[in-house]
N, C-alpha and C. Protein backbone atom coordinates (compact mmCIF):
# COMPACT_ATOMS: atom_id res chain seq x y z
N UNK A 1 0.84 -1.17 0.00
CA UNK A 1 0.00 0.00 0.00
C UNK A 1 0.88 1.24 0.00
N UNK A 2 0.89 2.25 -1.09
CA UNK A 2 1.04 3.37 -1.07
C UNK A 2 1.02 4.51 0.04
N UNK A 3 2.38 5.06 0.52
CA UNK A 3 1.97 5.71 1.83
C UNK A 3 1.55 7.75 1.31
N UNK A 4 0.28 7.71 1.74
CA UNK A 4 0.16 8.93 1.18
C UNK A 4 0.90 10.73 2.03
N UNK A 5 1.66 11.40 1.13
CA UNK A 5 2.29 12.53 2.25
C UNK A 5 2.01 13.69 1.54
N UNK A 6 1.95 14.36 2.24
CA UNK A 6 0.92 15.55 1.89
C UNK A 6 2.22 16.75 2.31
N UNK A 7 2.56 17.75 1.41
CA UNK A 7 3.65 18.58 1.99
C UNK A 7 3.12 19.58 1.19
N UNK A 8 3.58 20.25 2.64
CA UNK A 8 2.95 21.38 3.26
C UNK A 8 3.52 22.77 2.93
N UNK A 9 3.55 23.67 2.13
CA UNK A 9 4.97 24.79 2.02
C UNK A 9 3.94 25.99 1.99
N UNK A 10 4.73 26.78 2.74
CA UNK A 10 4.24 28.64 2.06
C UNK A 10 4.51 29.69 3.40
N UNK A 11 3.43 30.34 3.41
CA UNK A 11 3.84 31.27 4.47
C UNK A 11 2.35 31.45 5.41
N UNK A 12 2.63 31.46 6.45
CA UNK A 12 1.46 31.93 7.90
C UNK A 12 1.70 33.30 8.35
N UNK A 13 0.87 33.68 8.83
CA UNK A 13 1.20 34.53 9.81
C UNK A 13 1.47 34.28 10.95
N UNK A 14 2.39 35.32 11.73
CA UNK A 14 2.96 34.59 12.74
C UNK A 14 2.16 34.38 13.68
N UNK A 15 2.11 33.89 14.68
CA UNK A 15 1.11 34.35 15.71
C UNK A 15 1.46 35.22 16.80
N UNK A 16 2.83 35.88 17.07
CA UNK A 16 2.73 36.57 17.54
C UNK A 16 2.28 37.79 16.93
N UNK A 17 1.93 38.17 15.71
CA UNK A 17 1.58 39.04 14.80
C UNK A 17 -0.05 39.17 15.16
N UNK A 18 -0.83 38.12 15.03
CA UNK A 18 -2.30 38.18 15.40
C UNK A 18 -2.20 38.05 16.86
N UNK A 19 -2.15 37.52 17.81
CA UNK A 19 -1.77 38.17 19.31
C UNK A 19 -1.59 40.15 19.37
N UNK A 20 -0.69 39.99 19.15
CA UNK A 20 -0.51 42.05 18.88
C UNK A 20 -1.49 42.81 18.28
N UNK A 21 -2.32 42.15 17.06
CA UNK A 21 -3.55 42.63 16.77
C UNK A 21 -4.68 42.75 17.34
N UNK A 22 -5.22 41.34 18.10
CA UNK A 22 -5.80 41.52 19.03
C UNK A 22 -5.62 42.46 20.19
N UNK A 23 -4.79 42.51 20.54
CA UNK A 23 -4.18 43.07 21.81
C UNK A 23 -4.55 45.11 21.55
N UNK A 24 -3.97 45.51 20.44
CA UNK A 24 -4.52 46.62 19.48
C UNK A 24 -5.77 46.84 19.72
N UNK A 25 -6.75 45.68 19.09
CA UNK A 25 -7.82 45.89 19.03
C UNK A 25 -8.70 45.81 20.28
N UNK A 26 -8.97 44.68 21.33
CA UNK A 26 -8.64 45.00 22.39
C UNK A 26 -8.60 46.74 23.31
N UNK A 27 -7.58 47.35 23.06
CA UNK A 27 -7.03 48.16 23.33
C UNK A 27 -8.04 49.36 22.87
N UNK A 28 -8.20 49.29 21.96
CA UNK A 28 -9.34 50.50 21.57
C UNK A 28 -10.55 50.17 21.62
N UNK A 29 -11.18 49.09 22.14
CA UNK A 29 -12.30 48.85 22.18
C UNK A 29 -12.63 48.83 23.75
N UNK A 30 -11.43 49.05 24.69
CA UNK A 30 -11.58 49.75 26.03
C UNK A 30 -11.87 51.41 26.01
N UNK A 31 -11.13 51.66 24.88
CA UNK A 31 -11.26 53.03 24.84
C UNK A 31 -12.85 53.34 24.77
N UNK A 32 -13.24 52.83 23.79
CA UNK A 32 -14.56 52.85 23.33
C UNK A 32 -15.12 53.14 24.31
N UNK A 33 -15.37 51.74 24.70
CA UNK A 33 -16.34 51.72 26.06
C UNK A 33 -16.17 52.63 27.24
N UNK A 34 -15.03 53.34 27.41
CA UNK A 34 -14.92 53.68 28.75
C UNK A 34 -15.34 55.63 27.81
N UNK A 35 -15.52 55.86 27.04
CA UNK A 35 -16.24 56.75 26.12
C UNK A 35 -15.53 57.92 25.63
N UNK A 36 -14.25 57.24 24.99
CA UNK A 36 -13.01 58.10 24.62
C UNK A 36 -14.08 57.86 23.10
N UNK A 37 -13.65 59.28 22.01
CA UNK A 37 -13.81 58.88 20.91
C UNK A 37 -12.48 59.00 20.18
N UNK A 38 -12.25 57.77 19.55
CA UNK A 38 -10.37 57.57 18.98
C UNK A 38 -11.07 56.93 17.85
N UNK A 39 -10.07 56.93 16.90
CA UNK A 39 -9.96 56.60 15.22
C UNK A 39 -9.17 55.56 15.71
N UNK A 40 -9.97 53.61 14.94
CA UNK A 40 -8.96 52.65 14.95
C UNK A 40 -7.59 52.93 13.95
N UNK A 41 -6.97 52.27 14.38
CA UNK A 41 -5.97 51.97 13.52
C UNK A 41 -6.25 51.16 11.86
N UNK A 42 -5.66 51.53 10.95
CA UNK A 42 -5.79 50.54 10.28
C UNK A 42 -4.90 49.37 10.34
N UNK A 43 -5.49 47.99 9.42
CA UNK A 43 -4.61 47.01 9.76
C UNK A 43 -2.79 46.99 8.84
N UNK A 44 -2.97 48.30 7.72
CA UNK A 44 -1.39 48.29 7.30
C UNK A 44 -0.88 49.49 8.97
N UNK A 45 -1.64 49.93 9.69
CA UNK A 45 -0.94 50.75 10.59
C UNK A 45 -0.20 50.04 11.65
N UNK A 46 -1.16 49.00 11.56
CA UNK A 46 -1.03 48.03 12.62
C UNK A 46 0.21 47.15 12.41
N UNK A 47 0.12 46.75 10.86
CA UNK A 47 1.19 45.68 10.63
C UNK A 47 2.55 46.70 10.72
N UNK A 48 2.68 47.68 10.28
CA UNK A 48 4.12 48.46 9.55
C UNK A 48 4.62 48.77 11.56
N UNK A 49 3.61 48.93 11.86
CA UNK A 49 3.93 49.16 13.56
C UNK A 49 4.63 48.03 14.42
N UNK A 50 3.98 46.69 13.71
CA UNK A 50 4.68 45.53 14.57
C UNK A 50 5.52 45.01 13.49
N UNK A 51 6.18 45.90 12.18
CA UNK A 51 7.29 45.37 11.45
C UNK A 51 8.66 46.33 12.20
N UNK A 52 8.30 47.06 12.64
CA UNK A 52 9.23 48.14 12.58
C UNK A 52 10.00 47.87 14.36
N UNK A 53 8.78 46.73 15.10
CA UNK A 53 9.56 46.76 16.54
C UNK A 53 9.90 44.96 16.51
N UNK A 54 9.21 43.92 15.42
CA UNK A 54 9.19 42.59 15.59
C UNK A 54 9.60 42.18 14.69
N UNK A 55 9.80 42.66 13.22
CA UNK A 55 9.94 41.94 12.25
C UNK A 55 8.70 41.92 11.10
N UNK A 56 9.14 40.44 10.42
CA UNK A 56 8.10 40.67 9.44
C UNK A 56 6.86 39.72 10.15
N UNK A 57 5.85 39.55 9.26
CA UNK A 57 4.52 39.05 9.89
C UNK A 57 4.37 38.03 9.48
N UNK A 58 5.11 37.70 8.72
CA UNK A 58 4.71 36.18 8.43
C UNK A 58 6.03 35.20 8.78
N UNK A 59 5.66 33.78 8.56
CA UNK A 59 6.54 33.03 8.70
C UNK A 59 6.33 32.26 7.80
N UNK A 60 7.63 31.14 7.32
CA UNK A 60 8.16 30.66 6.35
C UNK A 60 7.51 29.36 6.58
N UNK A 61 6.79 28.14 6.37
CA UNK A 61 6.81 26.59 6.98
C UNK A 61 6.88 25.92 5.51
């Protein structure tokens, strides 16, 4: 019998990358509620923000 393998290649995001997003988002959605009015971030603000202190956002597998 034929052993079947399945391979796997490309790129993810990291997860510490979506962790930090959440965390962002999160973050202004306290604001919200507690009845600040703030402009979200966008998500290239978000990414170029956690390239510039972590790296890049994705990873290699």
């Amino acid at each position: 019998m034929a052993e079947n393998r399945i391979r796997i290649e490309g790129r993810v995001k990291r997860i510490e990358y979506l962790r930090y997003l959440a965390d962002v988002r999160a973050e202004e959605q306290q604001a919200i509620d507690m009845g600040y009015h703030i402009t979200r971030k966008s998500i290239e603000e978000v990414r170029e923000e956690f390239q510039a202190k972590y790296g890049s956002i994705w990873m290699e597998i």
